[in-house]
Protein backbone atom coordinates (compact mmCIF):
# COMPACT_ATOMS: atom_id res chain seq x y z
CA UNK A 1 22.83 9.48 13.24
CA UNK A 2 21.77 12.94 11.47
CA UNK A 3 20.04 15.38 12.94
CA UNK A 4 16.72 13.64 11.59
CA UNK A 5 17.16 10.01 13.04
CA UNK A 6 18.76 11.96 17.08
CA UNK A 7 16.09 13.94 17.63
CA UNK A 8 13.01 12.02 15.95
CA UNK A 9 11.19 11.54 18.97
CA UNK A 10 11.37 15.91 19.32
CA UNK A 11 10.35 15.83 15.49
CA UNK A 12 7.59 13.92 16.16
CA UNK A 13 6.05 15.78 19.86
CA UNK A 14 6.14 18.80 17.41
CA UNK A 15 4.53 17.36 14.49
CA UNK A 16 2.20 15.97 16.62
CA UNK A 17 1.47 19.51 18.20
CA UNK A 18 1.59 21.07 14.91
CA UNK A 19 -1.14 18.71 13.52
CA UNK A 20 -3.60 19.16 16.00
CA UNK A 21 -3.67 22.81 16.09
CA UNK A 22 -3.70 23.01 12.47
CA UNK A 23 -6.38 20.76 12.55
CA UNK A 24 -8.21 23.03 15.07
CA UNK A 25 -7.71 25.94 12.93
CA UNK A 26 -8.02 25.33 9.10
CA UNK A 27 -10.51 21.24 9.54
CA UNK A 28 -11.66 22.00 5.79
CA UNK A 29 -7.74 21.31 4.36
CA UNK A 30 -7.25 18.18 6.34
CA UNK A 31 -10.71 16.71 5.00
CA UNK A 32 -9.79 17.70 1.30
CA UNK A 33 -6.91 15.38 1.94
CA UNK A 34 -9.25 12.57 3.97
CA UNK A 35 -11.12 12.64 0.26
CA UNK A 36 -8.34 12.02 -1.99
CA UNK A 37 -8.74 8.78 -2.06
CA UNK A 38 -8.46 5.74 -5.06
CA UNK A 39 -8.96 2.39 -4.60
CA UNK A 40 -9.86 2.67 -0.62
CA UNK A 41 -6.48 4.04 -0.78
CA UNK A 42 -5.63 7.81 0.44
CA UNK A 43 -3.47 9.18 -2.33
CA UNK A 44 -1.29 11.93 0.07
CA UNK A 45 -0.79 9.33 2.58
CA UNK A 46 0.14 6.52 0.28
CA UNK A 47 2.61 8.77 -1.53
CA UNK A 48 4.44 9.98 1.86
CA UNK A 49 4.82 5.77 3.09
CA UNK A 50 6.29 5.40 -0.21
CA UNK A 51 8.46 8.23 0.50
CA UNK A 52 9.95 6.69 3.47
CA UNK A 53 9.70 2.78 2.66
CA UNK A 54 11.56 2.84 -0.43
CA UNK A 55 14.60 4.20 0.55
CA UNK A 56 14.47 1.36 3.64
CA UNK A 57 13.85 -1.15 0.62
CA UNK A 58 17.00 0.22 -1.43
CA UNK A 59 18.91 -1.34 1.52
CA UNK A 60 17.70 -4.74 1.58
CA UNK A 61 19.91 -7.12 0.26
CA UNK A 62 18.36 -10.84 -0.83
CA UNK A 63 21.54 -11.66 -2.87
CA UNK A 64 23.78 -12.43 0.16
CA UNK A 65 21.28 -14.59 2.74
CA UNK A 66 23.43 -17.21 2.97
CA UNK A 67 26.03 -15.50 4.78
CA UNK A 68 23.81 -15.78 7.79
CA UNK A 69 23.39 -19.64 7.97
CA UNK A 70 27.08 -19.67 9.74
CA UNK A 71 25.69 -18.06 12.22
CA UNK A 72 22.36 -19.02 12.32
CA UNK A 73 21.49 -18.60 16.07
CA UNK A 74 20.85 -14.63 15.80
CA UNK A 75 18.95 -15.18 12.95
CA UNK A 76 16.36 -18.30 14.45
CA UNK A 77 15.90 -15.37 17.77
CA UNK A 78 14.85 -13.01 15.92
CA UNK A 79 12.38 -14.88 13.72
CA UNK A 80 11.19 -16.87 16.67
CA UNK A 81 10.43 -13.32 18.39
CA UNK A 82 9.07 -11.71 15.28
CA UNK A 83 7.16 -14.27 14.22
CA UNK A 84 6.07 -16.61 16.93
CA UNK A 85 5.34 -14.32 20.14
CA UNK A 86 5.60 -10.79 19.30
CA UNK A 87 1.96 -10.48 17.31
CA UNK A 88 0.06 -12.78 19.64
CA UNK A 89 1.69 -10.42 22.90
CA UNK A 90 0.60 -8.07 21.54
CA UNK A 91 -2.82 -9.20 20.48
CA UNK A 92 -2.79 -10.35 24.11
CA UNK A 93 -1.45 -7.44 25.79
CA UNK A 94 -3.95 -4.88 24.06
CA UNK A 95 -6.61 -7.22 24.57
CA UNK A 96 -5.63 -7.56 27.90
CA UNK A 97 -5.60 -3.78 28.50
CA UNK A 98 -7.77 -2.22 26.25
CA UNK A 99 -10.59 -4.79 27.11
CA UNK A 100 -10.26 -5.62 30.35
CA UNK A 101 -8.16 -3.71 32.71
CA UNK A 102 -9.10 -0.26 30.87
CA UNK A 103 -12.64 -1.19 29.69
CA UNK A 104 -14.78 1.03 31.81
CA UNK A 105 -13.26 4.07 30.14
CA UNK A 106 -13.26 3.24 26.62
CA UNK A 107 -16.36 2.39 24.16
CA UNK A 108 -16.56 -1.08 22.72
CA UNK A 109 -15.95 0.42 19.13
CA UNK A 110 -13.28 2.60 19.66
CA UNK A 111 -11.47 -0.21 21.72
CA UNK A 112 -11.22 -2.88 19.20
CA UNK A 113 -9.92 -0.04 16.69
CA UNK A 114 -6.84 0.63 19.06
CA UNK A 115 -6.30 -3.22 19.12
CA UNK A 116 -6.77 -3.17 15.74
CA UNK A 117 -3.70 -0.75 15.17
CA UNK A 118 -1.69 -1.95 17.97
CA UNK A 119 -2.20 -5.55 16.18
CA UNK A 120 -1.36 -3.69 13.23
CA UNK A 121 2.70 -2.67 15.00
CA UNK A 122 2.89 -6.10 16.62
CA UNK A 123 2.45 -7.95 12.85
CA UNK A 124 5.03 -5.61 11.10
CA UNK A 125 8.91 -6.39 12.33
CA UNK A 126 11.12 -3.37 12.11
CA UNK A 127 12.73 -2.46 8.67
CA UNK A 128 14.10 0.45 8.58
CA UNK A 129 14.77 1.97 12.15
CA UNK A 130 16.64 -1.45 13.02
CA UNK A 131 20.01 0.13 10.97
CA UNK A 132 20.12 2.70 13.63
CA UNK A 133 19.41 0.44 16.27
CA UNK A 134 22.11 -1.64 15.16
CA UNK A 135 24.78 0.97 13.97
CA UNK A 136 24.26 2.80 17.84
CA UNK A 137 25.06 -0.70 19.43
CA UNK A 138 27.96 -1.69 17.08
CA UNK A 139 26.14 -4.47 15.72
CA UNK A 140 27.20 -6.82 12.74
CA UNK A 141 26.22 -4.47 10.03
CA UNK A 142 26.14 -7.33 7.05
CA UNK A 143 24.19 -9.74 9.73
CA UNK A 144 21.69 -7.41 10.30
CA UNK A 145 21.50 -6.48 6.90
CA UNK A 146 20.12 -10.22 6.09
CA UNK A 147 18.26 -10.62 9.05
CA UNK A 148 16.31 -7.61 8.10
CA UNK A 149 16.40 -8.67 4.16
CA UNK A 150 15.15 -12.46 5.52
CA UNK A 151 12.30 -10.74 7.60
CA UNK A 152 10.86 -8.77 4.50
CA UNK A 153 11.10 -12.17 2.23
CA UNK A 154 8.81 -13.38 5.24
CA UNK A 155 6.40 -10.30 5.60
CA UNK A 156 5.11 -10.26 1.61
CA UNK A 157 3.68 -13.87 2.70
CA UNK A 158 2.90 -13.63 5.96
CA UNK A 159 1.90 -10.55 6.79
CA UNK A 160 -1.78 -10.52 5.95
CA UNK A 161 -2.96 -13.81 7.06
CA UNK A 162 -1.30 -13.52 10.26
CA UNK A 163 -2.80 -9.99 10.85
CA UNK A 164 -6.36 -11.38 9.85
CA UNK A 165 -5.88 -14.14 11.99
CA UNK A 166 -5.67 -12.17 14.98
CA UNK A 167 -7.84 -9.05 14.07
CA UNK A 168 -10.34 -11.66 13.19
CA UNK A 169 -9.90 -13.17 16.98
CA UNK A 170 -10.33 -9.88 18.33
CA UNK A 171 -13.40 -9.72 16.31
CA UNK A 172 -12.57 -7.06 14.09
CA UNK A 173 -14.03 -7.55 11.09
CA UNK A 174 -11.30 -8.10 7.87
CA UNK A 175 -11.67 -6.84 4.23
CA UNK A 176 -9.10 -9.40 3.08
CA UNK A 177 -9.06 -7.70 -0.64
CA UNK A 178 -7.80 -4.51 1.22
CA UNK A 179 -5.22 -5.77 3.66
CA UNK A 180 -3.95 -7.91 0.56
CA UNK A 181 -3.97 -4.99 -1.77
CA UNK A 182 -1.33 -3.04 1.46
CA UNK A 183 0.57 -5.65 1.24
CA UNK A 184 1.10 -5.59 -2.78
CA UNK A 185 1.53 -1.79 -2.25
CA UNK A 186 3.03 -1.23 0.63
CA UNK A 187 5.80 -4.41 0.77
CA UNK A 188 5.82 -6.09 -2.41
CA UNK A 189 6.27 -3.34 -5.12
CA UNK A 190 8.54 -1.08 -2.86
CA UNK A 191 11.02 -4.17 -1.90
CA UNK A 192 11.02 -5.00 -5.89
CA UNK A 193 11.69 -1.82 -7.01
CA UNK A 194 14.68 -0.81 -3.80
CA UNK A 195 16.12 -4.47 -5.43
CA UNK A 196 16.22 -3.01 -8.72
CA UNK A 197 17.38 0.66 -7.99
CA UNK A 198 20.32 -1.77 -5.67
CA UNK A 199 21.41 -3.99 -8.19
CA UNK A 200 21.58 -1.15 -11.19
CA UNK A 201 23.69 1.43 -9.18
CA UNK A 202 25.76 -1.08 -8.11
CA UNK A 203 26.16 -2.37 -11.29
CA UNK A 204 27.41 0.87 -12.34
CA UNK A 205 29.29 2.72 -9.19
CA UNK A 206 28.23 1.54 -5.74
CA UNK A 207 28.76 4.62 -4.57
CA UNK A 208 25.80 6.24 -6.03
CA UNK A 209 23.81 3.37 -3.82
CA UNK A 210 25.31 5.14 -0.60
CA UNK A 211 24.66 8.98 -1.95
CA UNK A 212 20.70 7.65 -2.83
CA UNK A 213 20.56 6.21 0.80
CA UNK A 214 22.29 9.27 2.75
CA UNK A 215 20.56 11.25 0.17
CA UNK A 216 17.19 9.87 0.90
CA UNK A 217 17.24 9.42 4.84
CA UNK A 218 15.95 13.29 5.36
CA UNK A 219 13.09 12.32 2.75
CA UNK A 220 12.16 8.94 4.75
CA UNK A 221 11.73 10.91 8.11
CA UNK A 222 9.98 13.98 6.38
CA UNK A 223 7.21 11.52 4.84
CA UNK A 224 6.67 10.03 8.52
CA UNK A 225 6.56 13.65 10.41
CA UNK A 226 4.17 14.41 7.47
CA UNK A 227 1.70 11.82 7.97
CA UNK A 228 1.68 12.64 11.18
CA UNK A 229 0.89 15.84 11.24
CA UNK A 230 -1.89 14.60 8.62
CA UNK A 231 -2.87 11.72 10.80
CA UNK A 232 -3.24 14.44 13.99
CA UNK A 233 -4.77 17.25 11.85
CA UNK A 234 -7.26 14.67 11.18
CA UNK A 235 -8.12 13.50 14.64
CA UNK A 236 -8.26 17.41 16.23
CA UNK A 237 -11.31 17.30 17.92
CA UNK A 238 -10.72 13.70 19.12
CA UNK A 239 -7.04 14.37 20.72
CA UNK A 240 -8.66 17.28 22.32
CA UNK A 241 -11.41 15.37 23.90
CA UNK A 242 -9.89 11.91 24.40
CA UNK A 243 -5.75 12.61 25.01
CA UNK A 244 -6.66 10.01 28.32
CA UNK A 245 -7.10 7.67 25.04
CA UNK A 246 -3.28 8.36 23.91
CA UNK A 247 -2.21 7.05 27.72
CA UNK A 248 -4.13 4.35 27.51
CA UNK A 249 -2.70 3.07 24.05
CA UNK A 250 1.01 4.14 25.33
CA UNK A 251 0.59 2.19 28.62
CA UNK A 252 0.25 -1.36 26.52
CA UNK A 253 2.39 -0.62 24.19
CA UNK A 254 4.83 0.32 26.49
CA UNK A 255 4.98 -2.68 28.30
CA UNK A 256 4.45 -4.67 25.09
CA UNK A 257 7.88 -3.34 23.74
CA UNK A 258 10.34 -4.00 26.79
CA UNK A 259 8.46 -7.03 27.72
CA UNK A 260 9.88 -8.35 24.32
CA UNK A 261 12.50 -7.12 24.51
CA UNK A 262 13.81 -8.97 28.05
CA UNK A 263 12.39 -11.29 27.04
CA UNK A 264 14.94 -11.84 23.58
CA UNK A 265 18.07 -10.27 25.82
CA UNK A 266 17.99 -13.26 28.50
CA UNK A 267 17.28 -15.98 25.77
CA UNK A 268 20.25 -14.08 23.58
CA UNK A 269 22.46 -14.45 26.79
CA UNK A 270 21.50 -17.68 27.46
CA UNK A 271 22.77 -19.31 23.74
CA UNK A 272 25.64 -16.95 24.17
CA UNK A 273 24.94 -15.10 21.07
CA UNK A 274 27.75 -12.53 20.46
CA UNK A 275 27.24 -8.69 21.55
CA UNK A 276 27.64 -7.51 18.09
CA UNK A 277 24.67 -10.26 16.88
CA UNK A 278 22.78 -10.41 19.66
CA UNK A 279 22.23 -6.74 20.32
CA UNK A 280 20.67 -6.23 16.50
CA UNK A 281 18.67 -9.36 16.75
CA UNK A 282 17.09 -8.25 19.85
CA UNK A 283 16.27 -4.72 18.79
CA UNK A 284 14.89 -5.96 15.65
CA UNK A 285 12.45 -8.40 17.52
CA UNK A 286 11.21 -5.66 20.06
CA UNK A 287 10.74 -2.44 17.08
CA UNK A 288 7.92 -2.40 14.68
CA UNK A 289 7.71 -1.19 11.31
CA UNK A 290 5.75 1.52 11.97
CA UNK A 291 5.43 3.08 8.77
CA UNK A 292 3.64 -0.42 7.38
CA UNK A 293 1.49 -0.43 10.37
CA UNK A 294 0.22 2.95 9.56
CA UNK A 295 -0.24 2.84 5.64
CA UNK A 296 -2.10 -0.33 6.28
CA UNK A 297 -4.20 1.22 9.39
CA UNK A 298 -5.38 3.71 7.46
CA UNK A 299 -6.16 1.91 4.53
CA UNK A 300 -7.49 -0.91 6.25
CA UNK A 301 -10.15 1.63 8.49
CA UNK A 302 -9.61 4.51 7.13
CA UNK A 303 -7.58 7.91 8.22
CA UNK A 304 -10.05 9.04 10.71
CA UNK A 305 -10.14 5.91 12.86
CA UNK A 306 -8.59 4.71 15.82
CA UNK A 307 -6.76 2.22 14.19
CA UNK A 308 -5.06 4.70 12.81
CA UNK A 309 -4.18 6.89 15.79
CA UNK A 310 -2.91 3.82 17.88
CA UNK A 311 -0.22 3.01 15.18
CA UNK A 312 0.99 6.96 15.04
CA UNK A 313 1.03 6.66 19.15
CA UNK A 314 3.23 3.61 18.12
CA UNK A 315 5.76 6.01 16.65
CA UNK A 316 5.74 8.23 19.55
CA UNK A 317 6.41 5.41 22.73
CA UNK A 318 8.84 3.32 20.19
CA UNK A 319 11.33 5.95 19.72
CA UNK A 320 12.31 7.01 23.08
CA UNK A 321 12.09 3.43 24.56
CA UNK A 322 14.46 1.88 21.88
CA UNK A 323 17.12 4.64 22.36
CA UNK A 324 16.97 3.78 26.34
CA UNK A 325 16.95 -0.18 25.18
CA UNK A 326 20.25 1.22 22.70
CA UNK A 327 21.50 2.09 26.34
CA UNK A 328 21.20 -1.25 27.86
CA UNK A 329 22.87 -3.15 25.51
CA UNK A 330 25.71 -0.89 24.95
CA UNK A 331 25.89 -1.20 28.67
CA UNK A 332 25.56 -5.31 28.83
CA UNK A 333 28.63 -5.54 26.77
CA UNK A 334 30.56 -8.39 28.90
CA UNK A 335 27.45 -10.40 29.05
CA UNK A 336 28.26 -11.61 26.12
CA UNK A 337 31.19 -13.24 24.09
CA UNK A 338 33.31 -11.49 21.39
């Protein structure tokens, strides 16, 4: 890892700090950017996910999915976790908390906005964070490059009914033209255009597709600390008033994310899944593509809302918690065969 991707969780505590006390200070440049907006879309922000998704997108490769299928326990795991329990846990789980065990402190409103974005996290499997996860645990680098490339195929169809499904059960009321519209912008277009940019510089010297990527990785994590630091300029006044709210997101999510993630280790021992395949596969079932679940947020209810904050607070409690989960499974080694 660079210097970027080691210390991202001390990237983002400062961008986080920097955000709010620039919000404090200068509120009028923060609200010019709240009102650049086209197509219930914030320009700035839109631009920065961009930044960091296409890069991610340049390194999905749909050409080669059938290497997987000799293998194909690691790759049912991880789409049973993804796809059949991790959004409804964690529909449940900030339900559950947010509703119920932490309802006296919160207003209705504001509550069903942090499910909203936590909803958001749980509907949007990792992407791009998963090649670190997988590098740091000596994972099957071509295996998790399809099971990653498989779960994008997946997300441009089944990400927005299956996050208006549950925001929708959560009563949270859905502008389906929106969410549909994220998931053109925000999936769709970048994973066509990373297939194109692959396919041409490897056509021509696949060595230019490894200088864009190393290249680009800086870029990716600049966008994020930016929209953070956007995202927290924004919210100022709120953080300074309501940072019991940020504990009381981080405390579901929390449990959310290594619930899942014990949850895919045992059932990845128990078909005796390979280290170097089931260490991946479990990491990508517990992380989130946060930077999805924040473009979307924020489009969805706009840059001001709580949505929004609960997805950024997503970013903060992911990082750390995945690097100790890194840890684990580099510790777990003779669990497993091969």
């Amino acid at each position: 890892m660079g210097i970027f991707e080691k210390y991202l969780t001390i990237w983002i505590g400062l961008s986080i700090l920097t955000g709010w006390l620039l919000g404090l200070f200068i509120p009028p440049f923060f609200i010019t950017i709240s009102q650049l907006t086209l197509f219930n879309t914030n320009i700035i922000i839109a631009i920065l996910i961009w930044l960091m998704i296409y890069p991610m997108m340049c390194q999905i490769e749909v050409t080669g999915l059938s290497k997987v299928f000799a293998k194909p326990k690691g790759l049912i795991l991880t789409l049973i976790i993804n796809w059949g329990i991790k959004p409804f846990s964690m529909a449940l789980i900030a339900w559950l908390f947010l509703k119920i065990i932490f309802g006296n402190f919160l207003e209705p409103d504001l509550a069903n906005e942090y499910i909203a974005g936590m909803i958001l996290l749980g509907v949007a499997p990792c992407t791009a964070m998963v090649f670190v996860w997988s590098s740091l645990t000596r994972g099957d680098p071509n295996y998790t490059l399809v099971q990653v490339s498989i779960n994008d195929l997946i997300m441009i169809v089944a990400f927005a009914p299956l996050a208006g499904l549950l925001l929708e059960m959560s009563n949270i009321a859905v502008p389906w033209s929106i969410l549909i519209t994220s998931v053109v912008l925000y999936i769709l277009i970048p994973l066509v255009a990373g297939v194109i940019t692959r396919k041409i510089l490897i056509a021509t010297d696949d060595r230019k597709l490894t200088k864009l990527i190393q290249l680009s990785k800086p870029l990716s994590i600049i966008g994020l600390l930016l929209t953070v630091i956007i995202l927290f300029g924004l919210q100022s006044d709120t953080i300074s008033t309501q940072l019991r709210d940020i504990l009381l997101i981080s405390i579901p999510l929390a449990i959310q994310t290594l619930s899942i993630f014990i949850l895919g280790y045992i059932a990845a021992y128990l078909i005796k899944l390979p280290h170097n395949i089931a260490g991946p596969a479990c990491l990508i079932g517990t992380s989130n593509f946060f930077e999805l679940a924040v473009a979307v947020a924020i489009t969805l209810f706009g840059i001001n809302s709580g949505a929004s904050l609960a997805t950024v607070v997503g970013v903060l409690i992911e990082v750390p918690i995945m690097l100790i989960l890194v840890w684990v499974v580099n510790r777990t080694v003779k669990w497993f065969p091969g």
